[in-house]
ModelCIF file with pLDDT and N, C-alpha, C, O atoms, coordinates in Angstrom:
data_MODEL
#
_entry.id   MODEL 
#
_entity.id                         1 
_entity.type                       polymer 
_entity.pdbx_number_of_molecules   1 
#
_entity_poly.entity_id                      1 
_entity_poly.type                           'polypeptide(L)' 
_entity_poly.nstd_linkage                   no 
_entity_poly.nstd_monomer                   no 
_entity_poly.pdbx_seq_one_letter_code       
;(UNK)(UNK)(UNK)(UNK)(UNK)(UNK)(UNK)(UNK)(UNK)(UNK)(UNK)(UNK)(UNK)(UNK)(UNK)(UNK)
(UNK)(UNK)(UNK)(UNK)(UNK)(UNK)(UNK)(UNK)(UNK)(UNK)(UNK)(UNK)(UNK)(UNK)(UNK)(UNK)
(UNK)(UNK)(UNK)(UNK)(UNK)(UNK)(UNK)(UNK)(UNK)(UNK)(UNK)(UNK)(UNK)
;
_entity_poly.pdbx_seq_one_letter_code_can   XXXXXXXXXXXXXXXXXXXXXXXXXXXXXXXXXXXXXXXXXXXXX 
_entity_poly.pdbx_strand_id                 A 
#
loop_
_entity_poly_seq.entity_id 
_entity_poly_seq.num 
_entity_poly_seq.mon_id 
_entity_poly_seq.hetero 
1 1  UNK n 
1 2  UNK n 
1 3  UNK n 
1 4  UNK n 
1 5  UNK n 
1 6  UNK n 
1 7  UNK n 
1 8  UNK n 
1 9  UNK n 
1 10 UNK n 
1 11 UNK n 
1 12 UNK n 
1 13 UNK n 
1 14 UNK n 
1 15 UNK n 
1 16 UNK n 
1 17 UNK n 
1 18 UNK n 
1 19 UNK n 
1 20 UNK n 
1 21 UNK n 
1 22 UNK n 
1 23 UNK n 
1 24 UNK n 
1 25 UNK n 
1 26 UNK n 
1 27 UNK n 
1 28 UNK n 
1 29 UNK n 
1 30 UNK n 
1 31 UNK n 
1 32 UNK n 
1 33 UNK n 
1 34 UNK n 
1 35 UNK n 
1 36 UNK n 
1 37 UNK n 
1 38 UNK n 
1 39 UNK n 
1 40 UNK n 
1 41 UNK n 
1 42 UNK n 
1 43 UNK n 
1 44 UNK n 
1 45 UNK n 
#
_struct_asym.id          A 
_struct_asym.entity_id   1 
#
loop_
_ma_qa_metric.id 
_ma_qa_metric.mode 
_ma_qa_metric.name 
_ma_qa_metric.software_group_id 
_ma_qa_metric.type 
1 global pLDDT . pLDDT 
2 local  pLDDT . pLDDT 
#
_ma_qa_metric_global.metric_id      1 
_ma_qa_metric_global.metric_value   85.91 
_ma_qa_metric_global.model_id       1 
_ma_qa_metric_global.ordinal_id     1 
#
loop_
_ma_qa_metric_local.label_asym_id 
_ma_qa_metric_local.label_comp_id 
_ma_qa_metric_local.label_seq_id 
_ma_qa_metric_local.metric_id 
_ma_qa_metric_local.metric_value 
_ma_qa_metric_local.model_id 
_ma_qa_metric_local.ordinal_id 
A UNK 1  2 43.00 1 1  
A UNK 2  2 46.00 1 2  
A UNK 3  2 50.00 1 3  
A UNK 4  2 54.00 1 4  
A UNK 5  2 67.00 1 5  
A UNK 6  2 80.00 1 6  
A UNK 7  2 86.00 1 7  
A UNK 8  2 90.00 1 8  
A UNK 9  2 92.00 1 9  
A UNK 10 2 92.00 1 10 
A UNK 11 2 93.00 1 11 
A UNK 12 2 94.00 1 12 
A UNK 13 2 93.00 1 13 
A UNK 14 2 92.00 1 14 
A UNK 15 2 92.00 1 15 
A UNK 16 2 91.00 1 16 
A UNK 17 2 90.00 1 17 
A UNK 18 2 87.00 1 18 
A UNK 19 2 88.00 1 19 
A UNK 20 2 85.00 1 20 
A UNK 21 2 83.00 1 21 
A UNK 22 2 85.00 1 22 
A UNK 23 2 88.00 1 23 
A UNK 24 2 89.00 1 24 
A UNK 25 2 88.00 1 25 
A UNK 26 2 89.00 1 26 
A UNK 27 2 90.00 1 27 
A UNK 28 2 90.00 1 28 
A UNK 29 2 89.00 1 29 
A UNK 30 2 90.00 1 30 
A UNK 31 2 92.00 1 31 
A UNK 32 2 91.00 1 32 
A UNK 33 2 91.00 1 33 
A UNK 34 2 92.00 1 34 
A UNK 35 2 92.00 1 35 
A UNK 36 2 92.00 1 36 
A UNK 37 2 92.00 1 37 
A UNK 38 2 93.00 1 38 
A UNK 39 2 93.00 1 39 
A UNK 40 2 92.00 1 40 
A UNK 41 2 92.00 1 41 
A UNK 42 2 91.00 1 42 
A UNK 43 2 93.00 1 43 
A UNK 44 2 92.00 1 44 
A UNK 45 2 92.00 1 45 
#
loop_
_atom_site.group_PDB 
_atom_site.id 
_atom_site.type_symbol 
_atom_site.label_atom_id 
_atom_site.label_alt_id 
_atom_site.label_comp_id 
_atom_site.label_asym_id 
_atom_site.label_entity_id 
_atom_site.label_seq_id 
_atom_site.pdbx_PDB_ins_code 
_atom_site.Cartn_x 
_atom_site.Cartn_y 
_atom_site.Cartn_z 
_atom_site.occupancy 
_atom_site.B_iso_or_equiv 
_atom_site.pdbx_formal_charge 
_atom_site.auth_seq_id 
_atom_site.auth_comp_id 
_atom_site.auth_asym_id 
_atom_site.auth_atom_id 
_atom_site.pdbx_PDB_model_num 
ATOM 1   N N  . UNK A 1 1  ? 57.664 96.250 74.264 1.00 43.00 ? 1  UNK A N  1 
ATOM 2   C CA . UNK A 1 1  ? 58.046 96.532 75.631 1.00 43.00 ? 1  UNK A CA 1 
ATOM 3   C C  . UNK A 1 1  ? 58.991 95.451 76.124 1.00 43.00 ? 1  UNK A C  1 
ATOM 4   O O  . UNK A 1 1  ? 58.922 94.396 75.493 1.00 43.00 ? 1  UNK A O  1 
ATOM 5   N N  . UNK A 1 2  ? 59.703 95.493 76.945 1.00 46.00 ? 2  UNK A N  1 
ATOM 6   C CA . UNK A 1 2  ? 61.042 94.873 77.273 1.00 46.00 ? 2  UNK A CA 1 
ATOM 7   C C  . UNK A 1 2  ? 60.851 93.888 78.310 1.00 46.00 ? 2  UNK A C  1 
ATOM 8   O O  . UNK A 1 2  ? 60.857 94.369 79.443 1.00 46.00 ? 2  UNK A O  1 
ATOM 9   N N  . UNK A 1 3  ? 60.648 92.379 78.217 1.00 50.00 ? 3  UNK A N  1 
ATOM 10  C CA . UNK A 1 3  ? 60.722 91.597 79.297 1.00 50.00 ? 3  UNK A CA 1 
ATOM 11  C C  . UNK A 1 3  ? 61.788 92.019 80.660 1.00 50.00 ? 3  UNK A C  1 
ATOM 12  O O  . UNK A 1 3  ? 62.785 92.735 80.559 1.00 50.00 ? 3  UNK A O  1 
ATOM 13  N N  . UNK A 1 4  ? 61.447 91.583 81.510 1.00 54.00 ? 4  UNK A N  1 
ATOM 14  C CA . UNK A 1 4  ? 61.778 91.511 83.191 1.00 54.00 ? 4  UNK A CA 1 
ATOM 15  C C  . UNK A 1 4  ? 63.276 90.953 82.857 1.00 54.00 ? 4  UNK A C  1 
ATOM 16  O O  . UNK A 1 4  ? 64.318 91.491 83.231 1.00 54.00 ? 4  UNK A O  1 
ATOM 17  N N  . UNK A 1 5  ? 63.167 89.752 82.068 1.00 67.00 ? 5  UNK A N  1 
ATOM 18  C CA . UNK A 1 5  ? 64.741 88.556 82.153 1.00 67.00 ? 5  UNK A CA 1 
ATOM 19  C C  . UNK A 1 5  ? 64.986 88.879 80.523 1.00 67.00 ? 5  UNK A C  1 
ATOM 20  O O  . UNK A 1 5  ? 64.949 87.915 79.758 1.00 67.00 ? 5  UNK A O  1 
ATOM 21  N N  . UNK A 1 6  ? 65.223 90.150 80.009 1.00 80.00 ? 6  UNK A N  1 
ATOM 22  C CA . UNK A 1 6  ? 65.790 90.210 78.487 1.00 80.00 ? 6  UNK A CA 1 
ATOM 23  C C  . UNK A 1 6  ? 66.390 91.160 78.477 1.00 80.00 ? 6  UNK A C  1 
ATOM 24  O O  . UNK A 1 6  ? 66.384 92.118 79.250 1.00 80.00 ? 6  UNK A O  1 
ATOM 25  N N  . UNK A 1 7  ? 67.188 90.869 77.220 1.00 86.00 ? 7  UNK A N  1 
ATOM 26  C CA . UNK A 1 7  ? 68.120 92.020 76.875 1.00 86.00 ? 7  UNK A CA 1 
ATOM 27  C C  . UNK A 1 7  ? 68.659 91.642 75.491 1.00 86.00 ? 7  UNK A C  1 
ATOM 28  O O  . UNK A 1 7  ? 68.730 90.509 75.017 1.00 86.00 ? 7  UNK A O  1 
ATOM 29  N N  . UNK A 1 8  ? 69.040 92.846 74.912 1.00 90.00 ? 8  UNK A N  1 
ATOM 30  C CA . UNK A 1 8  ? 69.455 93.197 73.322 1.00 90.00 ? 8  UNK A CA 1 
ATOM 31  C C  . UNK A 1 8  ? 70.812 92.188 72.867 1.00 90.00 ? 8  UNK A C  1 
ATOM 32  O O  . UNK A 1 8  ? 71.723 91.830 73.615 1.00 90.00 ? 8  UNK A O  1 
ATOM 33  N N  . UNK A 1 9  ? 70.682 91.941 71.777 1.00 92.00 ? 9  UNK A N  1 
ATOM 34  C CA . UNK A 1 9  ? 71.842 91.319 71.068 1.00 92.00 ? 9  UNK A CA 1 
ATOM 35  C C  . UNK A 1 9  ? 72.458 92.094 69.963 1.00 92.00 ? 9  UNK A C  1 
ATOM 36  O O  . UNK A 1 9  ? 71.623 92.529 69.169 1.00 92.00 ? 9  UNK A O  1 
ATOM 37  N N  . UNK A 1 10 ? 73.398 92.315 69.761 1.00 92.00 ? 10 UNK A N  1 
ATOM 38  C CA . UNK A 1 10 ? 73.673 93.060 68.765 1.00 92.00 ? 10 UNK A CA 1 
ATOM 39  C C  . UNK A 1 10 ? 75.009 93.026 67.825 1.00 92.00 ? 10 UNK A C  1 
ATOM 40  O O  . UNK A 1 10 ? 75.946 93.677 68.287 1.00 92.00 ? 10 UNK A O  1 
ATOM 41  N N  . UNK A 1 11 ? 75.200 92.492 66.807 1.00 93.00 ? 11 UNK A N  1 
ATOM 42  C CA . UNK A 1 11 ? 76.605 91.763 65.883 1.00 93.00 ? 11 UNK A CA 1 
ATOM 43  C C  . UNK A 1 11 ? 76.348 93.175 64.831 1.00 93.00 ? 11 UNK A C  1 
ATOM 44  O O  . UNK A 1 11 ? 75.273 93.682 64.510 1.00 93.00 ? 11 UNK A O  1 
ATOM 45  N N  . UNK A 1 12 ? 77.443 93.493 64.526 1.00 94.00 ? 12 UNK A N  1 
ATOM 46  C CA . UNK A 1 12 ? 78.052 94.020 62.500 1.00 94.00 ? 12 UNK A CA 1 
ATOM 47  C C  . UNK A 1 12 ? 79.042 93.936 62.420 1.00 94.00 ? 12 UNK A C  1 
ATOM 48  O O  . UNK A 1 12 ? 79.741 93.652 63.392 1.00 94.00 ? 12 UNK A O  1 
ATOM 49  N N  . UNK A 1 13 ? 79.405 94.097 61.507 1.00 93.00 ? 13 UNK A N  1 
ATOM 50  C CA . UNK A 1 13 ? 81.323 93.752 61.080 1.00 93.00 ? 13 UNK A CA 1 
ATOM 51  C C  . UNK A 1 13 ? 81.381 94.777 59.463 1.00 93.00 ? 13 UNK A C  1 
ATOM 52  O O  . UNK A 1 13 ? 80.349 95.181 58.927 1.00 93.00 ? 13 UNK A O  1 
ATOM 53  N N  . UNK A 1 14 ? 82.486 94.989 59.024 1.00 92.00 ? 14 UNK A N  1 
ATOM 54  C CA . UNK A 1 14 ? 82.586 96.068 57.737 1.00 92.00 ? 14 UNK A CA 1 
ATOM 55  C C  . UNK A 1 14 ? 82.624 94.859 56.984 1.00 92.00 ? 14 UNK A C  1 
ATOM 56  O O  . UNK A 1 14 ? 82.734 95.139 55.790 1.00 92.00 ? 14 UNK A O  1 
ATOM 57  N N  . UNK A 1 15 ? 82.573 93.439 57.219 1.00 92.00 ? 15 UNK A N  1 
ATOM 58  C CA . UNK A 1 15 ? 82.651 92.690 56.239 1.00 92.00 ? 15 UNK A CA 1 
ATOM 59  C C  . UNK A 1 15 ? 81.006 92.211 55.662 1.00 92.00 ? 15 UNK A C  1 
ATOM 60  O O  . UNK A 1 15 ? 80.193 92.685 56.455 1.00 92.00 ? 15 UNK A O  1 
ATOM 61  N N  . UNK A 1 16 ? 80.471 91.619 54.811 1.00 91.00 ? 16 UNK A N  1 
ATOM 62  C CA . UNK A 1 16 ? 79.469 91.328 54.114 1.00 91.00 ? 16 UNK A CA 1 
ATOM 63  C C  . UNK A 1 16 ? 79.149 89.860 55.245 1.00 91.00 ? 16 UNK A C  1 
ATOM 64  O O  . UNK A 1 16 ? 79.933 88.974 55.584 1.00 91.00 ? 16 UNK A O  1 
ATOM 65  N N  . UNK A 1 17 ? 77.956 90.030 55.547 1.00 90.00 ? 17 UNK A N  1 
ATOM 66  C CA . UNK A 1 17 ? 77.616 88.525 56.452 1.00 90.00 ? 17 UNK A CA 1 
ATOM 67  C C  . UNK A 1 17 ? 76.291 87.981 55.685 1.00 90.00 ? 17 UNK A C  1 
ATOM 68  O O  . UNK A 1 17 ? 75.325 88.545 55.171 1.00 90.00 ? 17 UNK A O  1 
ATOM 69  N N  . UNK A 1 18 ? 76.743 86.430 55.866 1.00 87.00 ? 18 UNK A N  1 
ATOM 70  C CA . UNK A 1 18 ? 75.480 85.412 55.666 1.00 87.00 ? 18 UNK A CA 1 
ATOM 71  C C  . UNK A 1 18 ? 74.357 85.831 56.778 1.00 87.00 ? 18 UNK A C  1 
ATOM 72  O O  . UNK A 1 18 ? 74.345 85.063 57.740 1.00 87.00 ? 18 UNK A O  1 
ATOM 73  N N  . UNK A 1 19 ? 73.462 86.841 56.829 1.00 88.00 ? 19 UNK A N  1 
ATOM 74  C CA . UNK A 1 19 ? 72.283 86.891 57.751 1.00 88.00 ? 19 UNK A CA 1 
ATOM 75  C C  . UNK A 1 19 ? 71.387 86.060 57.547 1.00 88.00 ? 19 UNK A C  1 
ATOM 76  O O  . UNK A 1 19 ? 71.321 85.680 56.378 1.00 88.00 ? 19 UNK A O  1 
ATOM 77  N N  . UNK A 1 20 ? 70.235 85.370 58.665 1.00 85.00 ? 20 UNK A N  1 
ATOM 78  C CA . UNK A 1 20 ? 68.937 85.408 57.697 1.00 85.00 ? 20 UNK A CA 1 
ATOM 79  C C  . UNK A 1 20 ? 68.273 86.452 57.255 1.00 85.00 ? 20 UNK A C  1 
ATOM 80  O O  . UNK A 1 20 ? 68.469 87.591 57.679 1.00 85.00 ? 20 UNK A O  1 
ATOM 81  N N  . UNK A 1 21 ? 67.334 86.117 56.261 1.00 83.00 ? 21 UNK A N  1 
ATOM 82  C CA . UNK A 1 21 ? 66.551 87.715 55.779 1.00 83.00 ? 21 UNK A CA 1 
ATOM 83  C C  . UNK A 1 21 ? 65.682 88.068 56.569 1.00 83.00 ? 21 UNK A C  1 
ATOM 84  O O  . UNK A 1 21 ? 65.386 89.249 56.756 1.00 83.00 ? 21 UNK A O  1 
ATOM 85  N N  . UNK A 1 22 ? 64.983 86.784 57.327 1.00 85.00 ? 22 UNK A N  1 
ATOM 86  C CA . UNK A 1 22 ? 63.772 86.963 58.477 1.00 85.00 ? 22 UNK A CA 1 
ATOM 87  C C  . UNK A 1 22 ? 64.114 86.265 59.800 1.00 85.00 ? 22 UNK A C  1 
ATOM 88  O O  . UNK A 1 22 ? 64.395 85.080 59.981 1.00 85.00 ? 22 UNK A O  1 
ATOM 89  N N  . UNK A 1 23 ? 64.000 87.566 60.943 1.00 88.00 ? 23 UNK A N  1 
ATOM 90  C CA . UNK A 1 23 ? 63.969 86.793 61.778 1.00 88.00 ? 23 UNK A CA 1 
ATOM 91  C C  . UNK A 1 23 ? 63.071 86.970 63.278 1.00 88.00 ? 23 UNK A C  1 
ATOM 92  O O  . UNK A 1 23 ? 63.645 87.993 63.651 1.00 88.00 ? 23 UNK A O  1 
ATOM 93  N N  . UNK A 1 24 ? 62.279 86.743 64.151 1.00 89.00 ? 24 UNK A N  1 
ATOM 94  C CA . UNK A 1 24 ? 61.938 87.344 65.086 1.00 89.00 ? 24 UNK A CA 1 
ATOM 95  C C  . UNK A 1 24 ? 62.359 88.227 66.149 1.00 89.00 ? 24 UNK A C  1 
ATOM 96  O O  . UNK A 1 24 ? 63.119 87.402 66.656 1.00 89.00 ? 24 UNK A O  1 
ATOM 97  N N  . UNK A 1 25 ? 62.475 89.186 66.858 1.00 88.00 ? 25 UNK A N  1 
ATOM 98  C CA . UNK A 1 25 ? 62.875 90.277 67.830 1.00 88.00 ? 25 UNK A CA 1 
ATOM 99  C C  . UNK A 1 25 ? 62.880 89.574 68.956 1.00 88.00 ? 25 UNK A C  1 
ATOM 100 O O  . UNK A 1 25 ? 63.784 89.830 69.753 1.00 88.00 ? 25 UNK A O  1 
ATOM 101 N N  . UNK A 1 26 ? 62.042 88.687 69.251 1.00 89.00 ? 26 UNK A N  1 
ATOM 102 C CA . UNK A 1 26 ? 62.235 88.080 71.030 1.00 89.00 ? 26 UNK A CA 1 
ATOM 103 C C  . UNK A 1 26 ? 62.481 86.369 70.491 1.00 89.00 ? 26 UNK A C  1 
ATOM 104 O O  . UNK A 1 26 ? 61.698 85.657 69.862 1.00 89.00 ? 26 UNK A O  1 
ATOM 105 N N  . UNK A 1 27 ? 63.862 86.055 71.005 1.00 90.00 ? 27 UNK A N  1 
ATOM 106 C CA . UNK A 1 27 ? 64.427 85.011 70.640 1.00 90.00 ? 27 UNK A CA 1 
ATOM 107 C C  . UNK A 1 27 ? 65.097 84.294 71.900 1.00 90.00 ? 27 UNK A C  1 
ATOM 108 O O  . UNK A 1 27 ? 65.671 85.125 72.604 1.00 90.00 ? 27 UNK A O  1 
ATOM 109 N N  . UNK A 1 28 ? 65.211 82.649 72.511 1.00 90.00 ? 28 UNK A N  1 
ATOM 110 C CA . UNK A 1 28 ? 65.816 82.560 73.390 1.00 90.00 ? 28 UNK A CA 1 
ATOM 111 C C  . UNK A 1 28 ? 67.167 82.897 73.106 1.00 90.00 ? 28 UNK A C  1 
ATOM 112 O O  . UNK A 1 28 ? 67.493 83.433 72.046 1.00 90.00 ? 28 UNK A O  1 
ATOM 113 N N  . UNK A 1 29 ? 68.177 82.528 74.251 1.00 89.00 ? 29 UNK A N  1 
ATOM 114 C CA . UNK A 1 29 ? 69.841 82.841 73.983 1.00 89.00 ? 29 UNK A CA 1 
ATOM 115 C C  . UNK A 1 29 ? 69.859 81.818 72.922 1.00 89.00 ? 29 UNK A C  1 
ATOM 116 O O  . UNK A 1 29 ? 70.068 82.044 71.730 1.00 89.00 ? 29 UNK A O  1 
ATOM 117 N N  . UNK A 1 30 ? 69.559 80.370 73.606 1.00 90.00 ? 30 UNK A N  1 
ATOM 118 C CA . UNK A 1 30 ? 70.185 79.392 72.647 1.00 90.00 ? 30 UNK A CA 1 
ATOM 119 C C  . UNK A 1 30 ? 69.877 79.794 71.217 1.00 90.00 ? 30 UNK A C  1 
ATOM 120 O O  . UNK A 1 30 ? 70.844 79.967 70.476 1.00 90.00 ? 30 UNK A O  1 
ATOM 121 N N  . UNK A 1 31 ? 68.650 79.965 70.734 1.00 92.00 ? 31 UNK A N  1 
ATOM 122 C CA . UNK A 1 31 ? 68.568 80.473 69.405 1.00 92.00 ? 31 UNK A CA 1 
ATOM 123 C C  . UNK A 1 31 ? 69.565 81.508 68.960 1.00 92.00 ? 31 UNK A C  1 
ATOM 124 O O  . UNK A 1 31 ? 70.075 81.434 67.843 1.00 92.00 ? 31 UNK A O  1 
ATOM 125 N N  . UNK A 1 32 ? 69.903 82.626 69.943 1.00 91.00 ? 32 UNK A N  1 
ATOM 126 C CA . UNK A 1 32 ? 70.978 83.426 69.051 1.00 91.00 ? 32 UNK A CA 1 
ATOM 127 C C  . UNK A 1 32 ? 72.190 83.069 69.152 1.00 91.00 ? 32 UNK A C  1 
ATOM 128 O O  . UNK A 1 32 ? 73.057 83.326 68.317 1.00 91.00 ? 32 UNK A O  1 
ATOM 129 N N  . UNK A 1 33 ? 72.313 82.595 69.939 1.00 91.00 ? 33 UNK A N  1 
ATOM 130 C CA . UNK A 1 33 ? 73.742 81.751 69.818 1.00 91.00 ? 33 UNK A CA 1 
ATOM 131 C C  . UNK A 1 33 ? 73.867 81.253 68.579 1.00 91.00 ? 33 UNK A C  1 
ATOM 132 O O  . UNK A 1 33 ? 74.523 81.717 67.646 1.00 91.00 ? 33 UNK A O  1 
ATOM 133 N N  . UNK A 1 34 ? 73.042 80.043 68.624 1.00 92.00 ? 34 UNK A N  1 
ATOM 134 C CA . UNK A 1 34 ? 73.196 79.553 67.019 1.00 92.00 ? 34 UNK A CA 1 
ATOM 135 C C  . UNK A 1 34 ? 73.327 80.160 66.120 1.00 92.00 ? 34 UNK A C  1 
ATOM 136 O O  . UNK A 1 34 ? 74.161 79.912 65.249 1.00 92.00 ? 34 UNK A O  1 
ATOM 137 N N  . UNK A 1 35 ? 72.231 81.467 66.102 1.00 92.00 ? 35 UNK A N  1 
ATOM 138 C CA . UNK A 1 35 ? 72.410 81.965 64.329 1.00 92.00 ? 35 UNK A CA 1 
ATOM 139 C C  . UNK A 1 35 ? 73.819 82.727 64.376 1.00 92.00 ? 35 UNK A C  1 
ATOM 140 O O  . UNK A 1 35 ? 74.636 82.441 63.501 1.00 92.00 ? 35 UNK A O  1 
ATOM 141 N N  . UNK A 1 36 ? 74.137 83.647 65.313 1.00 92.00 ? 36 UNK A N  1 
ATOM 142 C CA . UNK A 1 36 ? 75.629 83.848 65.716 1.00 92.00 ? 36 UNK A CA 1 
ATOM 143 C C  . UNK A 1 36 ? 76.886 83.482 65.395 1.00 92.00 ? 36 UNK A C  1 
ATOM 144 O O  . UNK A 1 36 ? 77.982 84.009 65.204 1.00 92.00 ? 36 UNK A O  1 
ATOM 145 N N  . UNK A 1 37 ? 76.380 82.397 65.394 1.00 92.00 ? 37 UNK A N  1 
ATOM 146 C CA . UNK A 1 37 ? 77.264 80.928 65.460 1.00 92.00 ? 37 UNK A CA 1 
ATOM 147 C C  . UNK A 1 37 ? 77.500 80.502 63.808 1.00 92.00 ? 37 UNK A C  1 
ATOM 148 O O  . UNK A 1 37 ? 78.582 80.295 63.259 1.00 92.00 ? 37 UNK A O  1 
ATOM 149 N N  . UNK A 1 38 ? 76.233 80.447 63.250 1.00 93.00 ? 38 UNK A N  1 
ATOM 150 C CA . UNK A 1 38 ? 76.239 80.597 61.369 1.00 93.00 ? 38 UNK A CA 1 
ATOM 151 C C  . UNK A 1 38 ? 76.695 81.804 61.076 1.00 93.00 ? 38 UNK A C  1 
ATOM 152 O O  . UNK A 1 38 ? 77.300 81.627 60.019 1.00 93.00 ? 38 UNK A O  1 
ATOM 153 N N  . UNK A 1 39 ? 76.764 82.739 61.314 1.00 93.00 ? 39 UNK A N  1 
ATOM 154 C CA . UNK A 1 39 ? 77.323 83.991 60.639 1.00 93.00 ? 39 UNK A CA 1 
ATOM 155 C C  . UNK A 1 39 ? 78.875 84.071 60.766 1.00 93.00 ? 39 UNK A C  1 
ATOM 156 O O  . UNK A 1 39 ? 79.591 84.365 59.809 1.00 93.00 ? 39 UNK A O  1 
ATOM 157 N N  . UNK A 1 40 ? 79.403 83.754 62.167 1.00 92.00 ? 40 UNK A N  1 
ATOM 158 C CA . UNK A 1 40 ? 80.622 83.893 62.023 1.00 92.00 ? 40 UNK A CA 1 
ATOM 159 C C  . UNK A 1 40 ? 81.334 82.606 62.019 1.00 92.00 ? 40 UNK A C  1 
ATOM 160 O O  . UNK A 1 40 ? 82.253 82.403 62.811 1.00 92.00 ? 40 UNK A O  1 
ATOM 161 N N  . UNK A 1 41 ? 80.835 81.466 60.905 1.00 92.00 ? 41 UNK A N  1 
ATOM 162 C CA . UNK A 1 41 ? 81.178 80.390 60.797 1.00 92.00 ? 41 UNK A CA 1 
ATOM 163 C C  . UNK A 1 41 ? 82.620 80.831 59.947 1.00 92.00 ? 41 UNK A C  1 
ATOM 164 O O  . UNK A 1 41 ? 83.742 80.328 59.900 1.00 92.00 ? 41 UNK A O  1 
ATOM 165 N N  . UNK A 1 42 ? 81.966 82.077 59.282 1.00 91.00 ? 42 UNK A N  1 
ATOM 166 C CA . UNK A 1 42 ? 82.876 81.788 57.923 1.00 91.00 ? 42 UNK A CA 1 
ATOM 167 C C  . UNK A 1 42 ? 84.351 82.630 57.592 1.00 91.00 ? 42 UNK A C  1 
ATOM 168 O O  . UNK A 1 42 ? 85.070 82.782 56.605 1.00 91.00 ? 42 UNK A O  1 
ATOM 169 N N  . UNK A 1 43 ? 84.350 83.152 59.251 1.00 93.00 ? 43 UNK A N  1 
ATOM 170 C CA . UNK A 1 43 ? 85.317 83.697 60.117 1.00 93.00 ? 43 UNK A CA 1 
ATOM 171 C C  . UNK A 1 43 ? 85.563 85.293 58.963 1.00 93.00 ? 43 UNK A C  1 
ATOM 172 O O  . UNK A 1 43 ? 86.506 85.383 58.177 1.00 93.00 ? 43 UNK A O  1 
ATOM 173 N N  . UNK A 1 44 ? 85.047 85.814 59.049 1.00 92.00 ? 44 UNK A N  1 
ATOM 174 C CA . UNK A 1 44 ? 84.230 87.074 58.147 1.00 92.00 ? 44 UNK A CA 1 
ATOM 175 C C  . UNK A 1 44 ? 85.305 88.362 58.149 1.00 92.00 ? 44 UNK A C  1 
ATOM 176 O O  . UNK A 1 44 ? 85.465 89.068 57.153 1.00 92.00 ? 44 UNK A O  1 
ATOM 177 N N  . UNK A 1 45 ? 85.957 88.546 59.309 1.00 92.00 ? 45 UNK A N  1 
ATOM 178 C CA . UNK A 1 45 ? 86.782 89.348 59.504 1.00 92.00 ? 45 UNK A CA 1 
ATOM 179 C C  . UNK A 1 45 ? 88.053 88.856 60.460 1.00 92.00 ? 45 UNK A C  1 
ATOM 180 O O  . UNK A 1 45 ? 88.970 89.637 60.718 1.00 92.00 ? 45 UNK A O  1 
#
């Protein structure tokens, strides 16, 4: 069920990305920022 102060994140690209394999569904921003932040380090598309 959907917190009061949340909302969806959502990245793909046609290119192949470094994901993690595991990760949790309710995450602060700063956390997705970061992993965000590792995926399109490697400037992917």
């Amino acid at each position: 069920h959907a917190f009061s102060d949340s909302s969806p994140f959502v990245l793909f690209s046609t290119s192949k990305l470094n994901t993690p394999e595991k990760y949790d569904q309710l995450q602060t921003s700063n956390q997705v920022i970061a992993s965000a932040k590792d995926i399109l380090s490697s400037c992917p598309t």
